[in-house]
Protein backbone atom coordinates (compact mmCIF):
# COMPACT_ATOMS: atom_id res chain seq x y z
CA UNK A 1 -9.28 35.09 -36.93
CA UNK A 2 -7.16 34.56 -40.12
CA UNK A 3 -8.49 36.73 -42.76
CA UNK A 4 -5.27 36.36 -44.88
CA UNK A 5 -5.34 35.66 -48.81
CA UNK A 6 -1.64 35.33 -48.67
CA UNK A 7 -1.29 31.51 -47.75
CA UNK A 8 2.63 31.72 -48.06
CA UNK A 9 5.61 34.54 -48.14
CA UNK A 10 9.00 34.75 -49.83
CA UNK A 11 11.62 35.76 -47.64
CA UNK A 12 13.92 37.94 -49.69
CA UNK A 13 17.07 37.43 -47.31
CA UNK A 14 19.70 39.54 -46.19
CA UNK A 15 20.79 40.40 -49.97
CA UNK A 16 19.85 39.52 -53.49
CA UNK A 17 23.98 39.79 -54.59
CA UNK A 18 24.82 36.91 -55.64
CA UNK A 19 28.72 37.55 -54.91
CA UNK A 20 27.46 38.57 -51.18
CA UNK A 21 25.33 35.30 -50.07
CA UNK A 22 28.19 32.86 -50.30
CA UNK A 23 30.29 35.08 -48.54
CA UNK A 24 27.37 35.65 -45.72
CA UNK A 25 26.16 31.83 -45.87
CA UNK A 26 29.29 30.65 -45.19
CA UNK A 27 29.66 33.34 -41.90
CA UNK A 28 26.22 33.12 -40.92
CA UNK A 29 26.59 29.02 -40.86
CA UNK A 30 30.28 29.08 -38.78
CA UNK A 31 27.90 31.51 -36.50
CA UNK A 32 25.07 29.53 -36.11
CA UNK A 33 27.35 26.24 -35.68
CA UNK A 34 29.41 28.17 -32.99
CA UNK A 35 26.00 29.67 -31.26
CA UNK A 36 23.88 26.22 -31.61
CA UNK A 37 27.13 23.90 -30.23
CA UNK A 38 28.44 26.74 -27.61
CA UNK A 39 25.08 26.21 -25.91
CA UNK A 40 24.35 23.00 -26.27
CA UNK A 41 27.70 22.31 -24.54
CA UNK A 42 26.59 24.75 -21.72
CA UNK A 43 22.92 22.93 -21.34
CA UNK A 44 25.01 19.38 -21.07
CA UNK A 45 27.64 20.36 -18.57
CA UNK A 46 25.32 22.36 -16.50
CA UNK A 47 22.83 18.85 -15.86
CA UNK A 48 25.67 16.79 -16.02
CA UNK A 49 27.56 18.29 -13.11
CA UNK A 50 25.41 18.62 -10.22
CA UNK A 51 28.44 20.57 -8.72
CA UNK A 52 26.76 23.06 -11.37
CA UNK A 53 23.16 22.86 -9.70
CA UNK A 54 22.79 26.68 -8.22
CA UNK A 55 21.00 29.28 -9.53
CA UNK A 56 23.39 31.30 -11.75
CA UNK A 57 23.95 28.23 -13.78
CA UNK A 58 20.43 27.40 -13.63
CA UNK A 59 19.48 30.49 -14.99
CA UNK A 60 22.39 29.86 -17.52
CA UNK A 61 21.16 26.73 -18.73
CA UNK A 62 17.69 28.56 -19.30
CA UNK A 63 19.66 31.30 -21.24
CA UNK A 64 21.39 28.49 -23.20
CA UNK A 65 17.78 26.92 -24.16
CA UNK A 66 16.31 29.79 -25.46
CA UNK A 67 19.48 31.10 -27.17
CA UNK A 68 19.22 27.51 -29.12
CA UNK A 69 15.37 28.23 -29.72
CA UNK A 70 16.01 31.67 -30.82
CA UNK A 71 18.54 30.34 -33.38
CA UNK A 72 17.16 27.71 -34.38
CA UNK A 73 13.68 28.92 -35.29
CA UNK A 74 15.45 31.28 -37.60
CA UNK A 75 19.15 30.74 -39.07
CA UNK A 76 18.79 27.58 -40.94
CA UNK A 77 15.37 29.06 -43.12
CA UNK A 78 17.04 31.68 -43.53
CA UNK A 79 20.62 30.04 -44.92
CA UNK A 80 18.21 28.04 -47.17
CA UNK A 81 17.13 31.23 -48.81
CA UNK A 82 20.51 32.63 -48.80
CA UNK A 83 21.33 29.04 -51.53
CA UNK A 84 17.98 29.12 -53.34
CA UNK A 85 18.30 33.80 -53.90
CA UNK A 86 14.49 33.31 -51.97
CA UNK A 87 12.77 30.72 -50.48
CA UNK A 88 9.23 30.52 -49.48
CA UNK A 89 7.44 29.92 -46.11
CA UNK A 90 3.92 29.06 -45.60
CA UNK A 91 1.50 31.45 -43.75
CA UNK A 92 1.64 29.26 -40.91
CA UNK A 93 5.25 28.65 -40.60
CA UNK A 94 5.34 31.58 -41.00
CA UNK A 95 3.31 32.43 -37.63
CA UNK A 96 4.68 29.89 -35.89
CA UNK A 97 8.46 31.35 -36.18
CA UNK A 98 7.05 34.70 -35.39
CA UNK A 99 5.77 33.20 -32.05
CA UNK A 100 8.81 31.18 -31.10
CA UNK A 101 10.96 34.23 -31.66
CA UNK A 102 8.78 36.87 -30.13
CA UNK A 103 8.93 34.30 -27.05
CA UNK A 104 12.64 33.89 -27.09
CA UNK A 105 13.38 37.90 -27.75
CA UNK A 106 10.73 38.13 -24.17
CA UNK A 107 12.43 35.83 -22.00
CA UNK A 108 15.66 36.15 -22.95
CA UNK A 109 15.27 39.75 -21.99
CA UNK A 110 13.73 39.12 -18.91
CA UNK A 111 16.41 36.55 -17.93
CA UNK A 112 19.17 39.04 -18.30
CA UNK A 113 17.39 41.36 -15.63
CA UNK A 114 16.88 37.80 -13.76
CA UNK A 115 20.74 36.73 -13.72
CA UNK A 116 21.70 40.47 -12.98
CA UNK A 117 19.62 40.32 -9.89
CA UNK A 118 21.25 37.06 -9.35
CA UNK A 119 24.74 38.88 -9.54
CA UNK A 120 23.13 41.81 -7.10
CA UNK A 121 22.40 39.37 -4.48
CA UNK A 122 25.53 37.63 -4.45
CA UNK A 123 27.89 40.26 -4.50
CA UNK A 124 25.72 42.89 -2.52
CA UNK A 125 24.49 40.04 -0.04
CA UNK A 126 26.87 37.16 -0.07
CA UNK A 127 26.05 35.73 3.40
CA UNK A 128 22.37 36.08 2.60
CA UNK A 129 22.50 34.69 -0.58
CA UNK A 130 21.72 31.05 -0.24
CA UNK A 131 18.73 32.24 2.28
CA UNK A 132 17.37 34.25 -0.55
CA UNK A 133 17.94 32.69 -3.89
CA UNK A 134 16.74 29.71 -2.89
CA UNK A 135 14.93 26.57 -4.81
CA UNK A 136 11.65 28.55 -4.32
CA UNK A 137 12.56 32.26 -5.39
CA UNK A 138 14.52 30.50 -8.71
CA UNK A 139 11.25 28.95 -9.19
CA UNK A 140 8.92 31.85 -8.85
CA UNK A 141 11.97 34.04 -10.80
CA UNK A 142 11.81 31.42 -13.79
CA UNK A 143 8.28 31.05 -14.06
CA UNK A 144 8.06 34.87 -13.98
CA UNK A 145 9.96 34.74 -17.31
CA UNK A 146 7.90 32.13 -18.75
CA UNK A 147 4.79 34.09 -18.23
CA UNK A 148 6.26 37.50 -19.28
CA UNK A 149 7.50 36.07 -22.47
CA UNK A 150 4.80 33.79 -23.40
CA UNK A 151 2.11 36.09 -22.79
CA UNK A 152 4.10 39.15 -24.69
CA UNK A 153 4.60 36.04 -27.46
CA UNK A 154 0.60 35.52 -27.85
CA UNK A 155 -0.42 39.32 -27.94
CA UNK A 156 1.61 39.92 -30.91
CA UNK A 157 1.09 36.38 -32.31
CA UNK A 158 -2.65 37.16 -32.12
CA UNK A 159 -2.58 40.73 -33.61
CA UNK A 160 -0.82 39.62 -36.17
CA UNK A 161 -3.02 36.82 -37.05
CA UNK A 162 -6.01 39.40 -36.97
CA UNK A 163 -4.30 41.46 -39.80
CA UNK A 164 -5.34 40.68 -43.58
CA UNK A 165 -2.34 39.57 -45.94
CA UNK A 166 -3.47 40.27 -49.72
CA UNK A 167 -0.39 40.95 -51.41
CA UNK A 168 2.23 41.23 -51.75
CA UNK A 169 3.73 38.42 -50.31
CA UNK A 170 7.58 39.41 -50.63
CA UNK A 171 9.57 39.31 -47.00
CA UNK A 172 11.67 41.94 -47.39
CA UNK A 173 13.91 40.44 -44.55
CA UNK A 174 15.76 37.20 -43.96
CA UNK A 175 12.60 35.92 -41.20
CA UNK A 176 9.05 36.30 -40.16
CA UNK A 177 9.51 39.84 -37.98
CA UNK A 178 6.40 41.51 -37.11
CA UNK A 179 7.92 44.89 -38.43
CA UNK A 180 7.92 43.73 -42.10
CA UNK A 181 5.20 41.59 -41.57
CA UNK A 182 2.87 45.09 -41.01
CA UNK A 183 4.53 46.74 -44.12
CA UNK A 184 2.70 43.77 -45.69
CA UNK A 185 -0.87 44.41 -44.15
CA UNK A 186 -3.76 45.44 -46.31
CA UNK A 187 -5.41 46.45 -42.91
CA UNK A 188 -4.79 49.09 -40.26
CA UNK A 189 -2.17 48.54 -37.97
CA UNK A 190 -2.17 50.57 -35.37
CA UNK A 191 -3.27 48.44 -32.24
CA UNK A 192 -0.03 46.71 -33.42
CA UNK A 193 2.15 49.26 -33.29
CA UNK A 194 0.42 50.29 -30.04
CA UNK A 195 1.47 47.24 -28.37
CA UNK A 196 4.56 46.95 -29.76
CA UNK A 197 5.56 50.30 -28.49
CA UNK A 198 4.38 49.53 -25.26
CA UNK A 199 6.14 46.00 -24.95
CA UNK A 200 9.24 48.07 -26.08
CA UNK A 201 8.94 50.34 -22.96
CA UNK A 202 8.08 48.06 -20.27
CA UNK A 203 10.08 44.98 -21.47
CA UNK A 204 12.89 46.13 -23.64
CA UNK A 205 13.03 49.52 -21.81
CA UNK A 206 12.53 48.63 -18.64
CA UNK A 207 14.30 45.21 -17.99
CA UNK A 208 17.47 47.36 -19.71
CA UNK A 209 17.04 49.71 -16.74
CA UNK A 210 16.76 47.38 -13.99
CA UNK A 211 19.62 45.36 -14.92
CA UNK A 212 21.70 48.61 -15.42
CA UNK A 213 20.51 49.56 -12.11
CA UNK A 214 21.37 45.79 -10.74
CA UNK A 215 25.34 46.37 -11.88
CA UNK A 216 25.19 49.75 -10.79
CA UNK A 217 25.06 48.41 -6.75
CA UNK A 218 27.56 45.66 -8.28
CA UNK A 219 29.71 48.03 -9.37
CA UNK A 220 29.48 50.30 -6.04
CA UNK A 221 30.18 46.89 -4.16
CA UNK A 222 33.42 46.29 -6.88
CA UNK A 223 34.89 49.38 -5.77
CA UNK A 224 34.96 48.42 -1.56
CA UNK A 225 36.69 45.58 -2.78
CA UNK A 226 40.68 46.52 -1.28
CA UNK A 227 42.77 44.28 -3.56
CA UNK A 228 43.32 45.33 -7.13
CA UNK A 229 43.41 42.26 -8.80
CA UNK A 230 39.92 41.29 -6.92
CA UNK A 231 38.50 44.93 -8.29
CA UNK A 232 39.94 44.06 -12.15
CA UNK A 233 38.39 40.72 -12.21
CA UNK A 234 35.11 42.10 -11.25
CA UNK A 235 35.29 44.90 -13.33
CA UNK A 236 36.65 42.84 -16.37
CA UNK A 237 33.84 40.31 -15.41
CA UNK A 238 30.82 43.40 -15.09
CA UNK A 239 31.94 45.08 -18.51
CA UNK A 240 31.89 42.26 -20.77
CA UNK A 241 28.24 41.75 -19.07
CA UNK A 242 27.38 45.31 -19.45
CA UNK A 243 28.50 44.79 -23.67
CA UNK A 244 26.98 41.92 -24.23
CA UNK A 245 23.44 43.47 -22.36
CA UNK A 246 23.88 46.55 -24.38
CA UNK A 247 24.56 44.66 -27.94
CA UNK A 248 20.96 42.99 -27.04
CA UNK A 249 19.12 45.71 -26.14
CA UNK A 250 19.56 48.45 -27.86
CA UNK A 251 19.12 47.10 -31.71
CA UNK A 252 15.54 45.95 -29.74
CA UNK A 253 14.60 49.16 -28.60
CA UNK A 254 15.83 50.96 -31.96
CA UNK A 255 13.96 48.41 -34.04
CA UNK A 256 10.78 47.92 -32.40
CA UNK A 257 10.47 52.02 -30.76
CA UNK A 258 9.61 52.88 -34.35
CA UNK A 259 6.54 52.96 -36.88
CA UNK A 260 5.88 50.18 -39.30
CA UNK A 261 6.32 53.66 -41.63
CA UNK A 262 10.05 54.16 -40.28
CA UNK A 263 11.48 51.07 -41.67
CA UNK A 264 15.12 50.90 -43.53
CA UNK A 265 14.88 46.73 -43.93
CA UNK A 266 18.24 47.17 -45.50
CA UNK A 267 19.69 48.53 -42.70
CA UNK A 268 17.22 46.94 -40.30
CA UNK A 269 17.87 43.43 -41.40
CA UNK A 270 21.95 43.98 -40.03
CA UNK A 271 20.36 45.48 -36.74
CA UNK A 272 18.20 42.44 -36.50
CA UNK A 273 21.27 39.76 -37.10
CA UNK A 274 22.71 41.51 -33.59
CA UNK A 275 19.98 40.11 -31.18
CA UNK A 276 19.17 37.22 -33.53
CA UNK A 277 22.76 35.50 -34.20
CA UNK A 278 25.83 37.75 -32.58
CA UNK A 279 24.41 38.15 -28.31
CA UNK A 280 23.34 34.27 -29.17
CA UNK A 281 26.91 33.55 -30.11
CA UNK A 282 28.78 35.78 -27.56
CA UNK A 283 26.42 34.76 -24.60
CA UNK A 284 28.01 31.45 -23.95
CA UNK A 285 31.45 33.05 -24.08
CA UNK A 286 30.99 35.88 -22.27
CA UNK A 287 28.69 34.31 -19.22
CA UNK A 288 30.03 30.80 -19.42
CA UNK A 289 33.64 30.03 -21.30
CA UNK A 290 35.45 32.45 -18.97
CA UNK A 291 33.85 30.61 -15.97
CA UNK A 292 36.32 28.18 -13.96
CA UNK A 293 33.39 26.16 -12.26
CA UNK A 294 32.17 25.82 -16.23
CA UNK A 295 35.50 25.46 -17.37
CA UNK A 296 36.02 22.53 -15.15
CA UNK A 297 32.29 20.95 -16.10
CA UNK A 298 32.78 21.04 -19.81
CA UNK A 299 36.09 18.92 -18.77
CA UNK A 300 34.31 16.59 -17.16
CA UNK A 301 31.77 16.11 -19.97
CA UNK A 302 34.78 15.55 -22.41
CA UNK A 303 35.88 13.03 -20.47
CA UNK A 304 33.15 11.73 -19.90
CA UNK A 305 32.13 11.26 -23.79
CA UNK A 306 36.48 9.69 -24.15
CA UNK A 307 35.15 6.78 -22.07
């Protein structure tokens, strides 16, 4: 139940110097352009080409979606505020970006340990592969996620809504983050942090593991490989993975690990920009752009769009 006096917040921003916002809208905005089109252009070529129709670019396309959600939901309020030094968001908007980007932080989190199991299976298993990731296991893999992240999504949604706003209303952040949001409480927040610790451990935590442990047989696998150029493009292929994993993860485990008591949101809100805007923009780059088969399907989409 919404208990709240607070019917709207002002979201402060990244920084109140004026000299600073035009130099970050103007990065932030070639970011977002470069994240929003880079996986728009992956969602397109991957159900255009039906060449493209197998689980690692299935589970692509899914990373693409939520990558464009995750974005979405938050970069363009947040490059208004940036022009207007402050801009304000109703309670409900409010709630409603909170949920959409609690739900894209879960699944995107889960799909990373998805695809690296992908990777496991193909590598480790490559004449098994088809016989196990088939239509049904990419079914009962995807909805997995959905569940995982939706559910984690409502929990904190929920306890959030339970919590009484009564001033102030100033968003010490550039978007509706439930760490600032329970600096903001007049009411006790400790179920909060409770769950938030424990979604930390089990999701952030322990999806981090598994995939680690995923490349880890990958990497074993890499190194039976007898030709070195085979064993380069592998590893090349595994470390940029292994980065880009890493970037994500760890800025979610340091941010969320922590008491609502702990929080820098000066140095916070640049941790935040990592999982929110950079692994968004480096995701289609890193999993997709250096692909052949994608290479050859964004071609194909080109051409298709010159006739």
């Amino acid at each position: 139940m919404n208990n709240s006096i607070v019917t709207e917040f002002i979201i402060l921003g990244l920084t109140q110097k004026p000299e600073l916002q035009r130099v970050l809208f103007i990065v932030f905005l070639f970011m977002y352009l470069l994240a929003f089109l880079g996986n728009a252009l992956i969602v397109v070529a991957i159900i255009y080409n039906t060449t493209l129709h197998t689980p690692m670019y299935v589970f692509l396309l899914v990373l693409a979606i939520v990558d464009i959600i995750c974005t979405t939901s938050i970069i363009p309020k947040m490059l208004g505020a940036m022009l207007t030094s402050g801009q304000s968001i109703s309670y409900g908007s409010c709630m409603s970006q909170l949920f959409f980007f609690t739900w894209s932080l879960g699944a995107e989190m889960v799909l990373f340990t998805t695809m690296a199991y992908d990777r496991y299976v193909a590598i480790c298993f490559p004449l098994r592969y088809r016989t196990i990731m088939n239509d049904h296991m990419c079914v009962a893999l995807l909805s997995i996620t959905m569940v995982i992240s939706v559910t984690n999504s409502w929990v904190h949604t929920g306890l959030i809504l339970r919590l009484t706003f009564c001033g102030p209303n100033t968003i010490d952040h550039f978007f509706c983050e439930i760490p600032p949001l329970l600096s903001l409480s007049c009411s006790p927040v400790r179920l909060n942090e409770v769950m938030v610790y424990v979604a930390d451990i089990t999701l952030a935590i322990g999806d981090f593991t598994l995939t680690c442990i995923s490349y880890g047989f990958i990497i074993a696998a890499i190194l039976r490989i007898r030709t070195a150029e085979g064993k380069r493009k592998a590893f090349s292929t595994c470390s940029s993975h292994l980065i880009v994993v890493s970037l994500y993860y760890s800025p979610v485990i340091y941010t969320y690990i922590r008491p609502a008591s702990s929080y820098s949101f000066e140095r916070d809100k640049v941790i935040a920009a990592l999982y929110t805007l950079v692994t968004p923009t480096l995701n289609p780059i890193v999993y997709s752009f250096r692909n052949k088969e994608m290479q050859t399907g964004i071609q194909k989409v080109f051409a298709f769009l010159k006739h």
